[in-house]
Protein backbone atom coordinates (compact mmCIF):
# COMPACT_ATOMS: atom_id res chain seq x y z
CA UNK A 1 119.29 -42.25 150.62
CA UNK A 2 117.01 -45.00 148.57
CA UNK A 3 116.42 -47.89 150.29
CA UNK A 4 114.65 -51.00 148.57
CA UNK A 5 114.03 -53.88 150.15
CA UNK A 6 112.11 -57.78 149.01
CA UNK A 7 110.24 -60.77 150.55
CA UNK A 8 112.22 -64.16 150.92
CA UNK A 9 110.66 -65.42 147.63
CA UNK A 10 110.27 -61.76 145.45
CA UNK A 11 106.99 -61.43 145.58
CA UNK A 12 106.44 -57.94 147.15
CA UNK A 13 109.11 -55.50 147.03
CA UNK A 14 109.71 -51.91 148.77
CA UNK A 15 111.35 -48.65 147.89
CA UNK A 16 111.93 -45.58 150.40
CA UNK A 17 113.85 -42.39 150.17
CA UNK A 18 115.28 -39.97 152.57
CA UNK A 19 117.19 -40.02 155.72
CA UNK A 20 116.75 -42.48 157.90
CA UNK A 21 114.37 -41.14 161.40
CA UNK A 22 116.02 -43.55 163.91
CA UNK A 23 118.03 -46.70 163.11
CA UNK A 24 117.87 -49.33 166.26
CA UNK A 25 117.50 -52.44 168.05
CA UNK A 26 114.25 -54.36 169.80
CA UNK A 27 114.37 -56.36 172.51
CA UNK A 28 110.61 -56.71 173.03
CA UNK A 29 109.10 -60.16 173.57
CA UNK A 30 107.06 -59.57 169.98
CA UNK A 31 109.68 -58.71 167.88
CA UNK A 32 111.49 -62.20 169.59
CA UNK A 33 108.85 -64.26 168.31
CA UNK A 34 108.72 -62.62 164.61
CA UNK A 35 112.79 -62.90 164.23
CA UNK A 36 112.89 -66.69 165.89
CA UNK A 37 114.68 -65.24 168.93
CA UNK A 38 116.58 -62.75 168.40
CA UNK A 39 116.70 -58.60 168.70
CA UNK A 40 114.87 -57.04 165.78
CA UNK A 41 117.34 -54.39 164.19
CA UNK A 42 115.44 -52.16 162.17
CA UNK A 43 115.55 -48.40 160.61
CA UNK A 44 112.82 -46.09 160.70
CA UNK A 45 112.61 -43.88 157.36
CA UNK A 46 109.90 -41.12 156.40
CA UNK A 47 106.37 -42.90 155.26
CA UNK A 48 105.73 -40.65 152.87
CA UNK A 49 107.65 -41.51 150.01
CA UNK A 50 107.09 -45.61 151.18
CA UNK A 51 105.91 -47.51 148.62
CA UNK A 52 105.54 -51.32 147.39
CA UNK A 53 106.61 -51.39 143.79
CA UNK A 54 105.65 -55.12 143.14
CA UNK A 55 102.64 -56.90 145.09
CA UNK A 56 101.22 -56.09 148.22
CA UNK A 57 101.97 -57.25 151.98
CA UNK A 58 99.44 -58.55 154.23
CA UNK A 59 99.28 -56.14 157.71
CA UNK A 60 98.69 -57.69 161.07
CA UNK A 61 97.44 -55.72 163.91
CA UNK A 62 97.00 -57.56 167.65
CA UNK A 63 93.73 -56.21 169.38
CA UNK A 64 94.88 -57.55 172.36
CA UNK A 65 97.41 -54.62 173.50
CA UNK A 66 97.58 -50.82 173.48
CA UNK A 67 99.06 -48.70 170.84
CA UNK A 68 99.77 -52.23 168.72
CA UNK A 69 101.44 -51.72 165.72
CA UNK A 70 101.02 -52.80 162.32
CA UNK A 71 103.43 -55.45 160.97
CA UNK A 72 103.42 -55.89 157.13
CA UNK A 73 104.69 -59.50 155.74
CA UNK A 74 104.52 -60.94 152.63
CA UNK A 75 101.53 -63.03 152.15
CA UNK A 76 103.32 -66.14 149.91
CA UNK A 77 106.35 -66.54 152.17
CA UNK A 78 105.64 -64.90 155.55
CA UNK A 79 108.49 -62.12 155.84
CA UNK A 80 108.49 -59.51 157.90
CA UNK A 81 108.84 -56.30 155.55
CA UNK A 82 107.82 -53.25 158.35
CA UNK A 83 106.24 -52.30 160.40
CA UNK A 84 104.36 -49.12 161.21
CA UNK A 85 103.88 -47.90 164.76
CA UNK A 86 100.96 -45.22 166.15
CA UNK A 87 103.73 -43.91 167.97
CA UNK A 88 105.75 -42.92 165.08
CA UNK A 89 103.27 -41.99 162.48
CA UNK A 90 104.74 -40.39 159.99
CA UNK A 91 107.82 -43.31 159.93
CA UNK A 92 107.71 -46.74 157.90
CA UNK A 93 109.93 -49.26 160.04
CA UNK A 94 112.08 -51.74 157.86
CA UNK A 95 113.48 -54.98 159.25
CA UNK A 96 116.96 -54.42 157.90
CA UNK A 97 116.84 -58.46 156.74
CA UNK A 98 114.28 -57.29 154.24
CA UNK A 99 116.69 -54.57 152.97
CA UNK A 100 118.34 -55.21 148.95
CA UNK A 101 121.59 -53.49 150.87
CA UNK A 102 121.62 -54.56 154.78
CA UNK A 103 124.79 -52.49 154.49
CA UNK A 104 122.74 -48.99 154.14
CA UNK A 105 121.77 -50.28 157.66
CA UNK A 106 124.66 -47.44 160.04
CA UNK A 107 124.17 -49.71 162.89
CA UNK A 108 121.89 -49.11 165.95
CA UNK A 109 121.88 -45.37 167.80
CA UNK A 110 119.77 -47.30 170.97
CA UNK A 111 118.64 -50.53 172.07
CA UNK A 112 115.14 -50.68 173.02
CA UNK A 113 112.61 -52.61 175.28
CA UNK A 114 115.73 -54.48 177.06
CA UNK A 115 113.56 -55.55 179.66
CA UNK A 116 112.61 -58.20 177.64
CA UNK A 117 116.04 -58.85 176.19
CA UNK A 118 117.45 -62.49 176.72
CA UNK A 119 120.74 -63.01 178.30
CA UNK A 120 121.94 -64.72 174.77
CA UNK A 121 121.30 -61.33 173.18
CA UNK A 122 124.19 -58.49 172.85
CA UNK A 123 124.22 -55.08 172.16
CA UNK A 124 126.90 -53.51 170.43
CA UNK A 125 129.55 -51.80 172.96
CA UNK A 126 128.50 -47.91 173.67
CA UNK A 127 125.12 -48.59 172.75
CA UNK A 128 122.36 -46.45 174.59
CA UNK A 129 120.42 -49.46 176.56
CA UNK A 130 116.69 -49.00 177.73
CA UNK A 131 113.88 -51.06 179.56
CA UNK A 132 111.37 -49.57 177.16
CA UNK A 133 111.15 -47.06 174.49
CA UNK A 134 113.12 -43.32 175.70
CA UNK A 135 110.95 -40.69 176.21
């Protein structure tokens, strides 16, 4: 699978290959305040063949938590492109709103962190449901 992927405006665009690692849904508080509120659905594809074929994103790491990830935005608009996580290091993490096709997206195998999850948000019927991250 290819997946490429842009900014709101077009200044820094993405292109990854391969099968996607994980494809699912985030709950936690941080990924509520980078989507506006809602559960970040993302996909998690192989980081080696990642790369940004136009400009380059700004990362953003918090020092003020364990194991923080990385998130990558565009530095002209402010959209959240991926992210990439200590705890999956050899996976690039695309917000599925960034994607060209949101389509390529199959849907989410799990729904993690739900003990931060908001009683406005829904997961999808038969969806695997857990407080944080399965082990």
């Amino acid at each position: 699978m290819e997946v490429t992927g842009r900014c709101y405006c077009g200044a820094v665009h993405y292109q990854v290959s391969g099968e996607p690692i994980l494809a699912a849904q985030c709950h936690c508080r941080e990924c509520q305040y980078l989507t506006g509120g809602a559960p970040n659905n993302f996909m998690a594809m192989p980081l080696d063949t990642f790369s940004y074929t136009k400009g380059e994103a700004k990362g953003f790491t918090r020092t003020d938590i364990d194991n923080a990830v990385t998130r990558e935005f565009c530095p002209e608009c402010g959209t959240h492109l991926v992210t990439k996580a200590p705890a999956m290091p050899k996976a690039v993490i695309l917000k599925v709103g960034s994607m060209d096709d949101p389509s390529q997206y199959p849907g989410p195998q799990m729904a993690i962190f739900c003990i931060d999850k908001q009683s406005f948000h829904t997961v999808p019927e038969g969806v695997p449901e857990f407080e944080r991250v399965p082990g």
